[in-house]
PDB file of N, CA and C in Angstrom:
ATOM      1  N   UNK A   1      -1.068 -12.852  25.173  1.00  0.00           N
ATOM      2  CA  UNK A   1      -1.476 -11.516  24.773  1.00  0.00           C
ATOM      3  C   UNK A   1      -0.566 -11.047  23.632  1.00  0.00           C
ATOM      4  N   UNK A   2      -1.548 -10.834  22.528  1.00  0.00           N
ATOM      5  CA  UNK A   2       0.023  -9.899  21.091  1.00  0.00           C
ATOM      6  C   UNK A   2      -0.124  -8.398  21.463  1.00  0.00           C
ATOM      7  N   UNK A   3       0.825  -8.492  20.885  1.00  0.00           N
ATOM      8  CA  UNK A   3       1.471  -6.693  21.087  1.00  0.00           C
ATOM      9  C   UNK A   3       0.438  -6.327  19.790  1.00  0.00           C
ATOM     10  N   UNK A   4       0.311  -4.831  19.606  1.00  0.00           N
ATOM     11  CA  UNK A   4      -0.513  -4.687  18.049  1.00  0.00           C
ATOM     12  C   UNK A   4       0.899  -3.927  17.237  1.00  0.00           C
ATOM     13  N   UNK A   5       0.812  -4.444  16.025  1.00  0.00           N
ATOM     14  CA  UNK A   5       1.847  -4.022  15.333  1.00  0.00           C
ATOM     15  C   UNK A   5       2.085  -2.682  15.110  1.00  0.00           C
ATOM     16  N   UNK A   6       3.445  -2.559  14.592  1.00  0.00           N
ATOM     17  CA  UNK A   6       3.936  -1.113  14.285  1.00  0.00           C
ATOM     18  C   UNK A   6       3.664  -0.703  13.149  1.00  0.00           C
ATOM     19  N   UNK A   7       3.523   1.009  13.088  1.00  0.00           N
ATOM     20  CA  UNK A   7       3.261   1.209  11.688  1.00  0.00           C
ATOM     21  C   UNK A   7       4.036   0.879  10.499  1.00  0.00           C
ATOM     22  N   UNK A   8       5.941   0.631  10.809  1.00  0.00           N
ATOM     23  CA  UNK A   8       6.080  -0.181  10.321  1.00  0.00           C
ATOM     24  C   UNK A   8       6.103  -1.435   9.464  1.00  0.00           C
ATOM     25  N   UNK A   9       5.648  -2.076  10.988  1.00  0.00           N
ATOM     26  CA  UNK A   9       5.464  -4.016  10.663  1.00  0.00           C
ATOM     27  C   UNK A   9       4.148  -3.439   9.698  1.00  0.00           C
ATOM     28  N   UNK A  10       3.081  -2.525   9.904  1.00  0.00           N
ATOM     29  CA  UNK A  10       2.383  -2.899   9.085  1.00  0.00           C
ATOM     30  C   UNK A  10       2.349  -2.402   7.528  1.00  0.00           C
ATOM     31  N   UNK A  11       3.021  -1.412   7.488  1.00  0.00           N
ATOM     32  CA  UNK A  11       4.169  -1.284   6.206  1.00  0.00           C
ATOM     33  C   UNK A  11       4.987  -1.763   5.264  1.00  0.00           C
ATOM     34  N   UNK A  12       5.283  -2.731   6.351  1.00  0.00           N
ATOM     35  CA  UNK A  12       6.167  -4.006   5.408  1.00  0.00           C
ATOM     36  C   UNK A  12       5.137  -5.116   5.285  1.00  0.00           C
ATOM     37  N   UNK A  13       4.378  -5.456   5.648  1.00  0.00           N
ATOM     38  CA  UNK A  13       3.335  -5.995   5.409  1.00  0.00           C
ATOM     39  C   UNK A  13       2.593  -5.458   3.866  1.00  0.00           C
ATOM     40  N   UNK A  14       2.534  -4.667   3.849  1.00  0.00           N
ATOM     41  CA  UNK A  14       1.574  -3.861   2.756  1.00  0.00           C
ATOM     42  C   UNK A  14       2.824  -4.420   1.901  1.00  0.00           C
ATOM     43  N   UNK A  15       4.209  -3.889   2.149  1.00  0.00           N
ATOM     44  CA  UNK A  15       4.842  -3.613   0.895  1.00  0.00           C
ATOM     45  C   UNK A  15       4.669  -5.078   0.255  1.00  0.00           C
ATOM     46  N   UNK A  16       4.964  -6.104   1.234  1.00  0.00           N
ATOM     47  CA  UNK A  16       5.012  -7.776   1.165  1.00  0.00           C
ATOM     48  C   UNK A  16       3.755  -7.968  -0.392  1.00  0.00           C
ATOM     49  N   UNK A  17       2.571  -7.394   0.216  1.00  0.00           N
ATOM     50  CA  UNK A  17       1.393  -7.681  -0.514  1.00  0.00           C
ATOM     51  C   UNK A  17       1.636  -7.274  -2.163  1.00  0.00           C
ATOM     52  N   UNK A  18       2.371  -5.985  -2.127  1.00  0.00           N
ATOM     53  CA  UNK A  18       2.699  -4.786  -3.367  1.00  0.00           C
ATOM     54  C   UNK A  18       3.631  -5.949  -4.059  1.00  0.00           C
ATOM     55  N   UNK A  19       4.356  -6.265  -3.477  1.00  0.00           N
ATOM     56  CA  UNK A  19       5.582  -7.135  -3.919  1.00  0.00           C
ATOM     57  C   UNK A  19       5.262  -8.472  -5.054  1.00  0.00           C
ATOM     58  N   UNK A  20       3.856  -9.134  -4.526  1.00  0.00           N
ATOM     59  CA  UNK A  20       3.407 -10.210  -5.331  1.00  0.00           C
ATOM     60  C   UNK A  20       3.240  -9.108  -6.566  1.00  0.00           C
ATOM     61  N   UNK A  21       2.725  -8.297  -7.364  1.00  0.00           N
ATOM     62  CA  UNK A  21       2.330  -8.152  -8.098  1.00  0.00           C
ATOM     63  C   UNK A  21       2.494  -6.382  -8.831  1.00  0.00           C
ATOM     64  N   UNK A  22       4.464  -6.468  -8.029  1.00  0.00           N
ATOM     65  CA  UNK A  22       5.088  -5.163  -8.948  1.00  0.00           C
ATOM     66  C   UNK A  22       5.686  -6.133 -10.341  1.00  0.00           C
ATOM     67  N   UNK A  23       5.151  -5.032 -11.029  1.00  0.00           N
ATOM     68  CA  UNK A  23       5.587  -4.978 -12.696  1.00  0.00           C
ATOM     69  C   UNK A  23       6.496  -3.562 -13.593  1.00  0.00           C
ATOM     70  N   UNK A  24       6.884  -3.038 -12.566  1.00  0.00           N
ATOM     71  CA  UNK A  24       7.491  -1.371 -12.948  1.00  0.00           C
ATOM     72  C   UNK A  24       8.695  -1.257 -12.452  1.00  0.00           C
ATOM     73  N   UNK A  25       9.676  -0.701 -13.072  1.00  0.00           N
ATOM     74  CA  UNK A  25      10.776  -0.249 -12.373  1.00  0.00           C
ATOM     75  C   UNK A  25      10.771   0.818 -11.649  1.00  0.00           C
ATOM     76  N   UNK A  26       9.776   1.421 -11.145  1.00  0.00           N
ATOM     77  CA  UNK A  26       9.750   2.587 -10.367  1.00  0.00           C
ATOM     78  C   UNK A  26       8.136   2.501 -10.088  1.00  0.00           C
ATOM     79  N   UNK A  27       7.999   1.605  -8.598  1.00  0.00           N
ATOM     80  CA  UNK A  27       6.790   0.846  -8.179  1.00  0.00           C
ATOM     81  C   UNK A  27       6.164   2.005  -7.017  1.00  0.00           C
ATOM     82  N   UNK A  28       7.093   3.099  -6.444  1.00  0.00           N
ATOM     83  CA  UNK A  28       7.109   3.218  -5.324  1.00  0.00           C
ATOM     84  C   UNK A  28       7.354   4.990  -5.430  1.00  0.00           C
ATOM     85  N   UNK A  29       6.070   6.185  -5.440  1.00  0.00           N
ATOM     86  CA  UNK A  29       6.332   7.011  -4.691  1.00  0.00           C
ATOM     87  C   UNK A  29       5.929   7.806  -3.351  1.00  0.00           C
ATOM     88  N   UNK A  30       6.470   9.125  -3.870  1.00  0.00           N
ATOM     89  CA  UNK A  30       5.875   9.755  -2.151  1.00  0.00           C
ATOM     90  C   UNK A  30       5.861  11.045  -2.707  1.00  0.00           C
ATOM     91  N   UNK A  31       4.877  11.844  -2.457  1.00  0.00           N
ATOM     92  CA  UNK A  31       4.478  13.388  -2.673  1.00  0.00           C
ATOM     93  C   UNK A  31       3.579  13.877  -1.570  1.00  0.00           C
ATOM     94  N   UNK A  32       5.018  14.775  -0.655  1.00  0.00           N
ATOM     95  CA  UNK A  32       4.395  15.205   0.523  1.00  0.00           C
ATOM     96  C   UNK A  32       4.134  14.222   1.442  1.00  0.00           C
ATOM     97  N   UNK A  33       2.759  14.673   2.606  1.00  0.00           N
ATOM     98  CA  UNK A  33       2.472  13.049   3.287  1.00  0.00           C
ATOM     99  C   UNK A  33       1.540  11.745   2.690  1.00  0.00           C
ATOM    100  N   UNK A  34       2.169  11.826   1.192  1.00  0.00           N
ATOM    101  CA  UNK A  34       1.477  10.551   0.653  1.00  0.00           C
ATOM    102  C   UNK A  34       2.158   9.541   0.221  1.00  0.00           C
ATOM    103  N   UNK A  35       1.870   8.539   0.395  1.00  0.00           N
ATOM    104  CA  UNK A  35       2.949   7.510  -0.412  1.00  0.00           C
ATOM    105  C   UNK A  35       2.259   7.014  -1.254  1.00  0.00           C
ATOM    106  N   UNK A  36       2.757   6.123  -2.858  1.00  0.00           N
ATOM    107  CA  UNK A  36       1.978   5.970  -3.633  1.00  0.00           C
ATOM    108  C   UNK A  36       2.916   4.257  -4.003  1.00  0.00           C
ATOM    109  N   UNK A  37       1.934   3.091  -4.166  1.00  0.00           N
ATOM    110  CA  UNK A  37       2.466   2.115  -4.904  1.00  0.00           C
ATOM    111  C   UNK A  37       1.773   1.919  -6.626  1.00  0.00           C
ATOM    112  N   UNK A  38       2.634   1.847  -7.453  1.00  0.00           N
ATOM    113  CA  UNK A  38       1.858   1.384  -8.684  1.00  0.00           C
ATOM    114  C   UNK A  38       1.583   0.328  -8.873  1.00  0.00           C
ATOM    115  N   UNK A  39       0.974  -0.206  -8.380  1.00  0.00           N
ATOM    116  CA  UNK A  39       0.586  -1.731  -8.355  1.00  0.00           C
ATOM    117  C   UNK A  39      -1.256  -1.646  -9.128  1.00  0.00           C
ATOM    118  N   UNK A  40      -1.270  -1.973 -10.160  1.00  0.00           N
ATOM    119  CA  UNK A  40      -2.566  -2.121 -10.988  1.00  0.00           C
ATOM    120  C   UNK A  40      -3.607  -2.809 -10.084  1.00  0.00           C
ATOM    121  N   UNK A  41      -4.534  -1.963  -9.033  1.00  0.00           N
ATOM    122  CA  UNK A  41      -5.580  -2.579  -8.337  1.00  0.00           C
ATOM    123  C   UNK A  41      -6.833  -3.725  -8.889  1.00  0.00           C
ATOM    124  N   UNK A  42      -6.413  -3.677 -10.587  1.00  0.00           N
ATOM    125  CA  UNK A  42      -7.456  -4.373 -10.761  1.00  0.00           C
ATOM    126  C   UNK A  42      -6.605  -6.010 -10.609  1.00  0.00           C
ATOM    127  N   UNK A  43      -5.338  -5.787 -10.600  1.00  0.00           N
ATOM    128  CA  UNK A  43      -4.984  -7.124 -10.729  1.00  0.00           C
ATOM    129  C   UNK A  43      -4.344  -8.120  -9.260  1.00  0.00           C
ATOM    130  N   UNK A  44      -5.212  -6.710  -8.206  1.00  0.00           N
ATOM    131  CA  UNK A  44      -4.994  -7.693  -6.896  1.00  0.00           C
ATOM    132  C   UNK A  44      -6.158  -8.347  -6.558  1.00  0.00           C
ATOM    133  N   UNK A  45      -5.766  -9.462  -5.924  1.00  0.00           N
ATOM    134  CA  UNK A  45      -6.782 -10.652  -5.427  1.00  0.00           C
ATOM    135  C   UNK A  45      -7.808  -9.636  -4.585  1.00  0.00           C
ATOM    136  N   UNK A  46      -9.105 -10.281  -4.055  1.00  0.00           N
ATOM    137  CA  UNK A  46     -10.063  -9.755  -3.739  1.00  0.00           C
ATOM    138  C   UNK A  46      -9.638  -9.362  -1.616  1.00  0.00           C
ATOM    139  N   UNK A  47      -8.869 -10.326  -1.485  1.00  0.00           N
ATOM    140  CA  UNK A  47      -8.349 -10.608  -0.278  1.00  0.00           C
ATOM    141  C   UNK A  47      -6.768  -9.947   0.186  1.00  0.00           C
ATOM    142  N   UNK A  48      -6.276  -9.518  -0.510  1.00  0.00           N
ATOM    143  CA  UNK A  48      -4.894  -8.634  -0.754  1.00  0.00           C
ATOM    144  C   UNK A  48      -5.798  -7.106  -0.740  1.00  0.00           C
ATOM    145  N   UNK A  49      -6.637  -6.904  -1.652  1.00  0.00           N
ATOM    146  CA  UNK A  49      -7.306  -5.663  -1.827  1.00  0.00           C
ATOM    147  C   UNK A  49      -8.022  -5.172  -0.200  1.00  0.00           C
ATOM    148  N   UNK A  50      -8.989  -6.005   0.436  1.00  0.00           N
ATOM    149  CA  UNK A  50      -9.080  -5.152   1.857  1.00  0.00           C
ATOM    150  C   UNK A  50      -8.196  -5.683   2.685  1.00  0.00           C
ATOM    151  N   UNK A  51      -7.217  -6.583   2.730  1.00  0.00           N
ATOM    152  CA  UNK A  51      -5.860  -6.157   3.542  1.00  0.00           C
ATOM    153  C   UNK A  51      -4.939  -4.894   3.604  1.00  0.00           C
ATOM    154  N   UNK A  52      -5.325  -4.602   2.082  1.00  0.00           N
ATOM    155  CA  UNK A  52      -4.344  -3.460   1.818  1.00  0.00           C
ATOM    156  C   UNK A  52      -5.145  -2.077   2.506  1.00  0.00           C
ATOM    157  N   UNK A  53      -6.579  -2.311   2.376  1.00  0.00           N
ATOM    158  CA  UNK A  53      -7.308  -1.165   3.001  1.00  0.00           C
ATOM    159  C   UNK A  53      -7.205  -1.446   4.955  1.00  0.00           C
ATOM    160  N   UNK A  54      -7.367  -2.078   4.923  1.00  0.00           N
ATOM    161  CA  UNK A  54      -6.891  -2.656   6.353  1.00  0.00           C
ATOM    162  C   UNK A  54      -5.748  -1.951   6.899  1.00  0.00           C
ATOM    163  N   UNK A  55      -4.752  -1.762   6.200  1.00  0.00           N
ATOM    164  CA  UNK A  55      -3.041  -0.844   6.391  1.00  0.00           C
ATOM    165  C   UNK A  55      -3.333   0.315   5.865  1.00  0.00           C
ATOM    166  N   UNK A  56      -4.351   0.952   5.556  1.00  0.00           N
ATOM    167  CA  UNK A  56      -4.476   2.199   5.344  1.00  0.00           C
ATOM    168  C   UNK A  56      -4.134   2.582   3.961  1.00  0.00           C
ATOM    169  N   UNK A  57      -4.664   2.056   2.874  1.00  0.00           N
ATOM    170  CA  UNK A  57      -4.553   1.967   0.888  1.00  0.00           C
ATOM    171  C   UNK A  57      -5.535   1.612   0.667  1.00  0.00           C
ATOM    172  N   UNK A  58      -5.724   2.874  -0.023  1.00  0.00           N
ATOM    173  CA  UNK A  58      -6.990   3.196  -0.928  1.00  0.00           C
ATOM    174  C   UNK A  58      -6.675   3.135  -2.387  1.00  0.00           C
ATOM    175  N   UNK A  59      -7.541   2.838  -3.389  1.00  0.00           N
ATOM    176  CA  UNK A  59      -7.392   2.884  -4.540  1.00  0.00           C
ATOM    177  C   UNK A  59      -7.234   4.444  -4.628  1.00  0.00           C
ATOM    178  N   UNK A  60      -6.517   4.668  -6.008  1.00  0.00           N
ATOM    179  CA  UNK A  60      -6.317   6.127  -6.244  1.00  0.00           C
ATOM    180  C   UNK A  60      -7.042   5.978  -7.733  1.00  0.00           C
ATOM    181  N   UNK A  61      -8.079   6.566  -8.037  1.00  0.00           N
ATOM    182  CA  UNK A  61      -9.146   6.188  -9.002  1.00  0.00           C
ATOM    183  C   UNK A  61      -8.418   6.869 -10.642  1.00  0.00           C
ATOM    184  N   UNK A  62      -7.654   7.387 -10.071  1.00  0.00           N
ATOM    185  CA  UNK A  62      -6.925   8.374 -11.167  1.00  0.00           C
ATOM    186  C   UNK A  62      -6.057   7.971 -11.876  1.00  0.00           C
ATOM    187  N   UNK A  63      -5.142   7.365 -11.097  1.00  0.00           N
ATOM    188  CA  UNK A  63      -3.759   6.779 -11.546  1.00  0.00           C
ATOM    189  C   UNK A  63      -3.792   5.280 -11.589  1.00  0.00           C
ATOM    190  N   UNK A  64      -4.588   5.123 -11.267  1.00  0.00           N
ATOM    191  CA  UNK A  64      -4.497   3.021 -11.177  1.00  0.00           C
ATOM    192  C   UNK A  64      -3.474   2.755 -10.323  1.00  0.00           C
ATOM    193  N   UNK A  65      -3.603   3.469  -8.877  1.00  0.00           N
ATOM    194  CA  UNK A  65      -2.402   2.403  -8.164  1.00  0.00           C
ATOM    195  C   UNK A  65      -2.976   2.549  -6.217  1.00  0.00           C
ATOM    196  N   UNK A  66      -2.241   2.253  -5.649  1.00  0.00           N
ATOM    197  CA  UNK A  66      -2.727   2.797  -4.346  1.00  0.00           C
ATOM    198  C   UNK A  66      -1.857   3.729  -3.942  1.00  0.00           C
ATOM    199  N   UNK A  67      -2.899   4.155  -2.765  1.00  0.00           N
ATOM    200  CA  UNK A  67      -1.959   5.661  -1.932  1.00  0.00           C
ATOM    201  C   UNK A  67      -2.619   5.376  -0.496  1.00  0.00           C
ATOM    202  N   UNK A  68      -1.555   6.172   0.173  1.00  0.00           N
ATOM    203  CA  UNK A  68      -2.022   6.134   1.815  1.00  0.00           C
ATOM    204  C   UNK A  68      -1.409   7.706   2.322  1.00  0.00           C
ATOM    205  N   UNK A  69      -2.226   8.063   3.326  1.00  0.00           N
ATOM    206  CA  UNK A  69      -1.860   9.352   4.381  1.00  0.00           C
ATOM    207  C   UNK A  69      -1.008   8.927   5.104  1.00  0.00           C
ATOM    208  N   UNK A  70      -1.357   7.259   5.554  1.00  0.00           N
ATOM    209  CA  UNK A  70      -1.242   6.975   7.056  1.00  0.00           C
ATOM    210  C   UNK A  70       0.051   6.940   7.539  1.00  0.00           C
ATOM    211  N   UNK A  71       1.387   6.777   6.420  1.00  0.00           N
ATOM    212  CA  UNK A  71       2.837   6.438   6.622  1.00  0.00           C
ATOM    213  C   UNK A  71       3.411   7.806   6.028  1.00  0.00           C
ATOM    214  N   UNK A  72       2.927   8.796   5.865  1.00  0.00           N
ATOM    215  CA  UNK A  72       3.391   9.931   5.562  1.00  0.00           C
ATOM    216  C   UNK A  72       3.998  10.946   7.390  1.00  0.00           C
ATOM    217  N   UNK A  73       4.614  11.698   6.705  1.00  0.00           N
ATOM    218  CA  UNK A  73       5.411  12.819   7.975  1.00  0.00           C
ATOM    219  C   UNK A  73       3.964  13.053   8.766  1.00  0.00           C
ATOM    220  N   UNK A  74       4.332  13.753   9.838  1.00  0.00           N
ATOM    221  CA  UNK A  74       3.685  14.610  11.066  1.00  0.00           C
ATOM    222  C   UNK A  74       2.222  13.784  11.096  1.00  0.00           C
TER     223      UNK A  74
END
């Protein structure tokens, strides 16, 4: 029987994914309960892309990067 992961583990997971394909010195924010990676969605694999929706990252249509609610406060 597996345990189901932590929001965490599945955090570092995401970041793992972000990681193949940071190009910025400042890859990584947060405004309020959002967190934001700049990672250029067009240049993730098709299979990284609904993993990442899988952990709760959505494209952010605006900025070219992803964002999530799900690892934010309260």
């Amino acid at each position: 029987m597996s345990k189901e992961p932590t929001p965490i583990e599945e955090l570092l997971e995401a970041i793992k994914i972000f990681l193949k394909y940071d190009e910025g010195q400042y890859p990584i924010n947060a405004d309020h309960d959002i967190i934001y990676f700049y990672v250029d969605p067009n240049k993730v694999c098709e299979s990284d892309h609904i993993r990442l929706e899988e952990l709760g990252f959505d494209v952010h249509q605006e900025f070219d990067c992803y964002y999530s609610y799900k690892y934010g406060s309260c």
